[in-house]
Protein backbone atom coordinates (compact mmCIF):
# COMPACT_ATOMS: atom_id res chain seq x y z
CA UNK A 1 0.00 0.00 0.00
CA UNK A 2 1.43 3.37 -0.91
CA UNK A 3 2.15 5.09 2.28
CA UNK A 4 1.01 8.40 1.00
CA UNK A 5 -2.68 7.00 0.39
CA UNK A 6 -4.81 7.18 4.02
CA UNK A 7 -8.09 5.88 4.58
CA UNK A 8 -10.85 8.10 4.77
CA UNK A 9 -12.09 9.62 8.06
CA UNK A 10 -11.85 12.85 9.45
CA UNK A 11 -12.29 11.94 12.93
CA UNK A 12 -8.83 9.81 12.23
CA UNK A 13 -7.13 12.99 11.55
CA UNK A 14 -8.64 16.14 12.40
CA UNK A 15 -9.74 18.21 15.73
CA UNK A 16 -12.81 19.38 14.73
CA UNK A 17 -14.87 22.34 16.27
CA UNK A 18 -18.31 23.25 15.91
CA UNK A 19 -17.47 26.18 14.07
CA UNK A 20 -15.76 24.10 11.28
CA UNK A 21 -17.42 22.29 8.08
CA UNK A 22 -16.23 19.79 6.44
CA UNK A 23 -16.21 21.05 2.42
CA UNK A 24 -15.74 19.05 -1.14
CA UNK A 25 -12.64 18.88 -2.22
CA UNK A 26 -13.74 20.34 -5.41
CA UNK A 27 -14.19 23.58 -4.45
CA UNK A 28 -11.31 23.59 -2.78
CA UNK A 29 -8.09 25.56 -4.89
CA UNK A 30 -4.73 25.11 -3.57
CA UNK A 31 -2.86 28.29 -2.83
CA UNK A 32 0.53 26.07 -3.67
CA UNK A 33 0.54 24.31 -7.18
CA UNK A 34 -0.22 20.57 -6.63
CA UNK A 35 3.38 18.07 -7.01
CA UNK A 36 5.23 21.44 -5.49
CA UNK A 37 5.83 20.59 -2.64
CA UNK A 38 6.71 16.60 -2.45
CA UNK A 39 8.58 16.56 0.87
CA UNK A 40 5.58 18.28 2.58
CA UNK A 41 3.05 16.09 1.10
CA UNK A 42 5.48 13.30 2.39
CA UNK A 43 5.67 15.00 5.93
CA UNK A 44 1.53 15.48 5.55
CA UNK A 45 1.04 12.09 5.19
CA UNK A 46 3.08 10.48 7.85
CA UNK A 47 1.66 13.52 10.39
CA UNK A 48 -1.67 12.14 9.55
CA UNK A 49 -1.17 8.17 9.76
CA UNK A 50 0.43 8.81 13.25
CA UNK A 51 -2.78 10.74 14.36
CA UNK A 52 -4.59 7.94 12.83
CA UNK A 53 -2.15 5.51 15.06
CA UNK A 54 -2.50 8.27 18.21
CA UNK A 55 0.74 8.57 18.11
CA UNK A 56 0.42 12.76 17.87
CA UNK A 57 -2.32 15.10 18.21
CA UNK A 58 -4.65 15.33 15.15
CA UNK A 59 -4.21 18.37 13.13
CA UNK A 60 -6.14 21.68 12.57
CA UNK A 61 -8.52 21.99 9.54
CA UNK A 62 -7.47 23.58 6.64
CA UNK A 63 -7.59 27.37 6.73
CA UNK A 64 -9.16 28.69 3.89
CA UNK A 65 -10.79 31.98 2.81
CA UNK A 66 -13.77 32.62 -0.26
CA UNK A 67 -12.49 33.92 -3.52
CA UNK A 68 -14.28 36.01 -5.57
CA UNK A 69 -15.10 33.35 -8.20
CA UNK A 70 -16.77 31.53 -5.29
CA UNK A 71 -13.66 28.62 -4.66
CA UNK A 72 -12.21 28.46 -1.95
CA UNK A 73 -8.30 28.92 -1.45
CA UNK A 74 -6.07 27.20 0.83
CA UNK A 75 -4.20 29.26 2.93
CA UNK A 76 -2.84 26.30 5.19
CA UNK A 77 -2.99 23.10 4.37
CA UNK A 78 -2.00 22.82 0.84
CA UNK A 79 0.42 19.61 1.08
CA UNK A 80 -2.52 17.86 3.76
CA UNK A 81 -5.06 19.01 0.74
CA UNK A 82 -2.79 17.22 -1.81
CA UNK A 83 -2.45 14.28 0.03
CA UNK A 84 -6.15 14.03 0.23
CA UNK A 85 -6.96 14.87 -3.09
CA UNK A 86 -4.51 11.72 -3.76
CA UNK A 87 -6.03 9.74 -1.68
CA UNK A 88 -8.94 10.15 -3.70
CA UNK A 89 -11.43 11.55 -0.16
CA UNK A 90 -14.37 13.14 -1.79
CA UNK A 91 -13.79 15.98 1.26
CA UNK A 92 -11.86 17.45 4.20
CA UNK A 93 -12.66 19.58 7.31
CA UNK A 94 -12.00 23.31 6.76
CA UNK A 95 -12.11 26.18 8.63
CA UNK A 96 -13.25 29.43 6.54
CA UNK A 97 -12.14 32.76 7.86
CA UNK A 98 -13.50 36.35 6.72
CA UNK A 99 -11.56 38.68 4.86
CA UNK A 100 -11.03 42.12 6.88
């Protein structure tokens, strides 16, 4: 099995909040371009299994803010996003902040 490739379940890997959704991936849109980054997808991945094992704390949502085309971008998160997206999850928790 490809180490990079996780099971889906949020609860595995994420401390969620009330305040958080969980979103589809497609209208998600990375603030990094996907493949940029392979030693943080790497890192992402490994972070995530050893949540998944409870062998560290699970990890934030993904920040992301509302662009003007109605997407939303990634703002942190963008190798945890690719690693998702490759893992073929049809979602992911998110956390959406306002612009000031």
């Amino acid at each position: 099995m490809n180490p990079r490739i996780l099971p889906y379940g949020h609860d595995c890997y994420f401390e969620l909040a009330p305040e958080e959704r969980v979103m589809p991936l497609a209208l998600l849109r990375p603030s990094k371009p996907p493949g940029s980054q392979p030693a943080a997808e790497a890192a992402a991945a490994e972070r995530m299994a050893q949540a998944a094992r409870c062998e560290r704390e699970r990890r934030e949502p993904l920040l992301v803010r509302k662009a003007p085309d109605g997407a939303f971008e990634v703002l942190d998160g963008n190798a945890t996003l690719a690693v998702a997206a490759g893992s073929n999850w049809p979602d992911i928790p998110v956390r959406i902040i306002e612009e000031r």
